[in-house]
PDB file of N, CA and C in Angstrom:
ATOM      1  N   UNK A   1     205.308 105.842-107.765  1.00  0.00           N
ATOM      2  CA  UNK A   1     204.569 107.001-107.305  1.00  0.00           C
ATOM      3  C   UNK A   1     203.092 106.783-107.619  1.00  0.00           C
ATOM      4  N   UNK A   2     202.148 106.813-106.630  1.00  0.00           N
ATOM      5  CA  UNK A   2     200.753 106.910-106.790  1.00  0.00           C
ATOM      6  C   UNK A   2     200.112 108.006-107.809  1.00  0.00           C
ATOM      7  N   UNK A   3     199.337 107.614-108.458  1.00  0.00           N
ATOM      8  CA  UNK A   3     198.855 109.050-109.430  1.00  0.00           C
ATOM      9  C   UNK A   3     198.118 109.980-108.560  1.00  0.00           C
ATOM     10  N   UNK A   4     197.502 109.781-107.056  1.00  0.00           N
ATOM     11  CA  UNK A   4     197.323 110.970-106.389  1.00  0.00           C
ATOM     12  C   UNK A   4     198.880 111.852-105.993  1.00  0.00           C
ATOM     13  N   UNK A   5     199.770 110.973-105.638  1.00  0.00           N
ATOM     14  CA  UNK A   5     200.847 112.111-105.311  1.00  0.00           C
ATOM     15  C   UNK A   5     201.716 112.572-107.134  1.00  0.00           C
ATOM     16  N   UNK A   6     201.455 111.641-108.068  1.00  0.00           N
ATOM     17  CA  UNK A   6     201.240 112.719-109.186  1.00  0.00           C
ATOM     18  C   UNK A   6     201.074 114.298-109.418  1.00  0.00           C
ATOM     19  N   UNK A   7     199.494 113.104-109.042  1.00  0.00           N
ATOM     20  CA  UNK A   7     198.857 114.482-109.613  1.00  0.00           C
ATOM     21  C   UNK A   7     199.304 115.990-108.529  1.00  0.00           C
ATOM     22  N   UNK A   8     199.189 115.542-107.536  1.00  0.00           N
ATOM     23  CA  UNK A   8     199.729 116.406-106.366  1.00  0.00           C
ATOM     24  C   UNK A   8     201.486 117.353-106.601  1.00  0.00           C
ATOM     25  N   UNK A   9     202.269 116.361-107.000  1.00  0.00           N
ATOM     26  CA  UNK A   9     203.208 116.891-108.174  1.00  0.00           C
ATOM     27  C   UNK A   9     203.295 117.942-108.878  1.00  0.00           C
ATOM     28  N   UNK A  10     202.229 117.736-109.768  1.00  0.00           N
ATOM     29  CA  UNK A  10     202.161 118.201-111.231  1.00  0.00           C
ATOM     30  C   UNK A  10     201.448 119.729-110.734  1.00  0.00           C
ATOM     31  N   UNK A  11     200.541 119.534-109.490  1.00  0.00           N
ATOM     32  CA  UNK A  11     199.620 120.990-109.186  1.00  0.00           C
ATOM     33  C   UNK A  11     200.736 122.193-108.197  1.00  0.00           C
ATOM     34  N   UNK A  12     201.815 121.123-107.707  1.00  0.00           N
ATOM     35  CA  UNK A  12     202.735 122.169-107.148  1.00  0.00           C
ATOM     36  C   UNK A  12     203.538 122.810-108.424  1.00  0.00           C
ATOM     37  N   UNK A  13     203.872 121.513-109.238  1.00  0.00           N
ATOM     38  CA  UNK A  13     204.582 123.007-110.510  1.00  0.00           C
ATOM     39  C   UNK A  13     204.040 123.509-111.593  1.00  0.00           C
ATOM     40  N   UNK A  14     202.633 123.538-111.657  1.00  0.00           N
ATOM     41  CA  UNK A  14     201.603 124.415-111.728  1.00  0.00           C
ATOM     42  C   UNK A  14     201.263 125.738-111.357  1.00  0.00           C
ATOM     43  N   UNK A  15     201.541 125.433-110.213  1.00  0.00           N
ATOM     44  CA  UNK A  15     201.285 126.801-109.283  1.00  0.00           C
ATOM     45  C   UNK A  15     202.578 127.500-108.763  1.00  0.00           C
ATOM     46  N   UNK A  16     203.914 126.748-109.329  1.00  0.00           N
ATOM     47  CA  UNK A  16     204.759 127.494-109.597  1.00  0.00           C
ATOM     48  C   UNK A  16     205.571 127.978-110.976  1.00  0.00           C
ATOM     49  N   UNK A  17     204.632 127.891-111.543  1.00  0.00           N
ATOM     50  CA  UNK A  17     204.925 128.321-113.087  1.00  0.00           C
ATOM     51  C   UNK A  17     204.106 129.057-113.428  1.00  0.00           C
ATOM     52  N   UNK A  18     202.796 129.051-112.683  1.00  0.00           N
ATOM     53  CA  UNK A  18     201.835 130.645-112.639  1.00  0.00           C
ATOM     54  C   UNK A  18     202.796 132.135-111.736  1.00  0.00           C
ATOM     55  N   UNK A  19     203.433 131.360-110.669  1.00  0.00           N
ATOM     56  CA  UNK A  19     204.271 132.606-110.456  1.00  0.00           C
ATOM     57  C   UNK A  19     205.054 133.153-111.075  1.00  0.00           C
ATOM     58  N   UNK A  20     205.684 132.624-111.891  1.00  0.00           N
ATOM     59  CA  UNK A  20     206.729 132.658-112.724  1.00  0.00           C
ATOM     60  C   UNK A  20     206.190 133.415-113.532  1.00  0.00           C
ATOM     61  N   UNK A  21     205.330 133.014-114.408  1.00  0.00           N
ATOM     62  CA  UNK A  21     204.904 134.104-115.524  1.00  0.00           C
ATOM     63  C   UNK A  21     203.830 135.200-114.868  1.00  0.00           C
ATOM     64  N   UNK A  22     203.998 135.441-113.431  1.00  0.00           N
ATOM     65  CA  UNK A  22     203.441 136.681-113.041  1.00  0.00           C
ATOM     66  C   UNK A  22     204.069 137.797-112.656  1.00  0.00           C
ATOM     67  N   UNK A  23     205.447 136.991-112.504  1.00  0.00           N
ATOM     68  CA  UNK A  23     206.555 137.717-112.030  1.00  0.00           C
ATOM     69  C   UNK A  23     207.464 138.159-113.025  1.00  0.00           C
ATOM     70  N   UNK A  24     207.129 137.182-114.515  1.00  0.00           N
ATOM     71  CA  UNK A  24     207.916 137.818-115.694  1.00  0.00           C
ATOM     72  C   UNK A  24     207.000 138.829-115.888  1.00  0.00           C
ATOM     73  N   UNK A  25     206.106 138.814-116.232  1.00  0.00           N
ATOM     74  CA  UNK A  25     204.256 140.052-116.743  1.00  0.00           C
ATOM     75  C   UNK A  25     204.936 141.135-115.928  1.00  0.00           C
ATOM     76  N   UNK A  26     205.169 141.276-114.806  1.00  0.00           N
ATOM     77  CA  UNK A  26     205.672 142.493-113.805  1.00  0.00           C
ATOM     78  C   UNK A  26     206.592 143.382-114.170  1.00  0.00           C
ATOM     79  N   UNK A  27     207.539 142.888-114.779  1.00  0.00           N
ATOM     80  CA  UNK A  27     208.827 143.414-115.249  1.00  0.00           C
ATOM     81  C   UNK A  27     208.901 143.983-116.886  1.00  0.00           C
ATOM     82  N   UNK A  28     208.978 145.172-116.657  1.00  0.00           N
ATOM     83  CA  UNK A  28     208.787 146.345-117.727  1.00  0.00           C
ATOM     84  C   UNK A  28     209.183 145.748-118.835  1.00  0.00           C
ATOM     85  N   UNK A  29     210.290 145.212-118.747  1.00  0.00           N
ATOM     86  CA  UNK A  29     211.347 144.220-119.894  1.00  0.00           C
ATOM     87  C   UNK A  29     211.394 142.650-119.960  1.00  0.00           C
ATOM     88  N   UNK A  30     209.954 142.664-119.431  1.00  0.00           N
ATOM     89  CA  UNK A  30     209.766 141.128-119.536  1.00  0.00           C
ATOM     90  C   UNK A  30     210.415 140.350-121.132  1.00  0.00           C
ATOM     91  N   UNK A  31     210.568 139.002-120.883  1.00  0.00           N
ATOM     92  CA  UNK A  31     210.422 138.712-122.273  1.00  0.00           C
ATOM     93  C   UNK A  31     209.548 138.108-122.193  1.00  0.00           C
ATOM     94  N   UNK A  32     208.920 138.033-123.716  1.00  0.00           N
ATOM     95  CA  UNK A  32     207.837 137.527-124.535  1.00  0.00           C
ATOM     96  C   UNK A  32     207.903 136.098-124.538  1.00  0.00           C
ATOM     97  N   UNK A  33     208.951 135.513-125.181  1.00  0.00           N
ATOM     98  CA  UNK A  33     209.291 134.679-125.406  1.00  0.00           C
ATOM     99  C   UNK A  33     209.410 133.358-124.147  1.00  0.00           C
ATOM    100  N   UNK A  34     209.904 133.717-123.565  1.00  0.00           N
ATOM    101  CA  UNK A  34     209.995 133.370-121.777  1.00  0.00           C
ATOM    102  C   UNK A  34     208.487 133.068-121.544  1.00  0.00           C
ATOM    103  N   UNK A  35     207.399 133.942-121.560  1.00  0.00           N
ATOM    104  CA  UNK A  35     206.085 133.970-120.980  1.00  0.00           C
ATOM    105  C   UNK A  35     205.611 133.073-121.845  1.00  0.00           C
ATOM    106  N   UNK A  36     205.394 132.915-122.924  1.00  0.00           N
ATOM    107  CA  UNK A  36     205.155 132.038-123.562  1.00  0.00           C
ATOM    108  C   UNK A  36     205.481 130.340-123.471  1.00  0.00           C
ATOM    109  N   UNK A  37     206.408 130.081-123.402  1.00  0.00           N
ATOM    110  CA  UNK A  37     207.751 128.817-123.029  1.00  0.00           C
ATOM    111  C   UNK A  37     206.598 128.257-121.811  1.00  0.00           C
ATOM    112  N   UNK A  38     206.794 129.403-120.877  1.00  0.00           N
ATOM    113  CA  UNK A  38     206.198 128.977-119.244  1.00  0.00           C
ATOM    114  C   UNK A  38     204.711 128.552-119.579  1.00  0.00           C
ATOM    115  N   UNK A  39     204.081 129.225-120.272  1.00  0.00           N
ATOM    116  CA  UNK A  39     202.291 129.241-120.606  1.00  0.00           C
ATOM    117  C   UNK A  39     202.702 127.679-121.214  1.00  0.00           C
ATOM    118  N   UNK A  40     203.135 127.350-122.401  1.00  0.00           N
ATOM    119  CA  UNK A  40     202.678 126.412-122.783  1.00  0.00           C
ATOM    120  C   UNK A  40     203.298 125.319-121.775  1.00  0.00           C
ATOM    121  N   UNK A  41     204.298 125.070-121.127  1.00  0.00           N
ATOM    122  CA  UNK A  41     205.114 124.453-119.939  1.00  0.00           C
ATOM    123  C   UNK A  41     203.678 124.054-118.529  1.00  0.00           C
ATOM    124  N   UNK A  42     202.816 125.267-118.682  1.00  0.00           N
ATOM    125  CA  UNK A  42     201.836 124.839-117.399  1.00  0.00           C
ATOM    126  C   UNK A  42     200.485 124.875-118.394  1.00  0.00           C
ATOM    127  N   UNK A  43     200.290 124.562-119.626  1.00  0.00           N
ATOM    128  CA  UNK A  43     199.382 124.128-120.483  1.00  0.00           C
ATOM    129  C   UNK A  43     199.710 122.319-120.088  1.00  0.00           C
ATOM    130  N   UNK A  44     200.698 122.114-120.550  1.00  0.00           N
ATOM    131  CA  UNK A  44     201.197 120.501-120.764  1.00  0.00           C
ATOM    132  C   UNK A  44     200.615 120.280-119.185  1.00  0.00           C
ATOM    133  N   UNK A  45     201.328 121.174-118.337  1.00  0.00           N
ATOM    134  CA  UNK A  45     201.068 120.048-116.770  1.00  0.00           C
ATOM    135  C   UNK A  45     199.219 120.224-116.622  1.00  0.00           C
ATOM    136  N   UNK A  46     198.738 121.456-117.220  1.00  0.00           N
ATOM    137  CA  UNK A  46     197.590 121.091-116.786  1.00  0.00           C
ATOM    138  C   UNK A  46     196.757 120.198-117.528  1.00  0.00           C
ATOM    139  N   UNK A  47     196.851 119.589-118.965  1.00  0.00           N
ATOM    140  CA  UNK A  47     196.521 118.438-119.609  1.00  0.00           C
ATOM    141  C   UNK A  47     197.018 117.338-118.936  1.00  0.00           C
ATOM    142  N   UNK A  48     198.491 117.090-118.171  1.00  0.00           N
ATOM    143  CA  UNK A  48     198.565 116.166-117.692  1.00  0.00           C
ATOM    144  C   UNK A  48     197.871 115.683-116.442  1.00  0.00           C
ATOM    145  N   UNK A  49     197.605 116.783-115.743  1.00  0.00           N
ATOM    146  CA  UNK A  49     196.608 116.525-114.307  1.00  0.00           C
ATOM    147  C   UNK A  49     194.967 115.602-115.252  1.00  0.00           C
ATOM    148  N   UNK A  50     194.642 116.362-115.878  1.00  0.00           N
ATOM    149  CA  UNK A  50     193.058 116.328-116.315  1.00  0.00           C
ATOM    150  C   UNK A  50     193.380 115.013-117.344  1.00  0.00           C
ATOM    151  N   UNK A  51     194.333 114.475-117.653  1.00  0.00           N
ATOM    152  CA  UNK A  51     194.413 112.885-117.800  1.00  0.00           C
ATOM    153  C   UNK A  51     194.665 111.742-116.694  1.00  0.00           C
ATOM    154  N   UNK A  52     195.385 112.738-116.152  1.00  0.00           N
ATOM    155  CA  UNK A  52     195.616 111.318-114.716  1.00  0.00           C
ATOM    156  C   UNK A  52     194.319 111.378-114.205  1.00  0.00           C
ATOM    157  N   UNK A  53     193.796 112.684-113.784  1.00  0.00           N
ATOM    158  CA  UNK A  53     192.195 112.508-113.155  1.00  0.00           C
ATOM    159  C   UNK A  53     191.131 111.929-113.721  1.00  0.00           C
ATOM    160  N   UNK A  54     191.124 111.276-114.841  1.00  0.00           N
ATOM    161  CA  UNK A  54     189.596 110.779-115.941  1.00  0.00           C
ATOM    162  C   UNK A  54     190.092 109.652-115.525  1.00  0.00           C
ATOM    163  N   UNK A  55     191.796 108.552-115.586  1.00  0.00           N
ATOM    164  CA  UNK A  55     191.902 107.650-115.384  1.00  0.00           C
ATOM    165  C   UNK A  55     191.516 106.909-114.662  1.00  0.00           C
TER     166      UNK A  55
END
């Protein structure tokens, strides 16, 4: 796999793990715990984009 379709990768489940924890935030009985998991889950992919990109 090319590190452009990587990185291309990594920004689709990015931007589906921002839905995710927008759609947990929504729900009266969200869990905490869950939102968190996901935050640090699209922390990692977004350190991993901003290393493949300096490379």
């Amino acid at each position: 796999m090319s590190q452009e379709a990587r990185v291309r990768e990594l920004s689709e489940r990015h931007k589906r793990l921002e839905a995710a924890i927008a759609a947990e935030l929504k729900h009266p009985a969200g869990d905490d715990l869950r939102v968190h998991e996901l935050k640090r889950k699209k922390l990692r992919i977004k350190d991993e984009i901003a290393q493949l990109r300096t490379n």
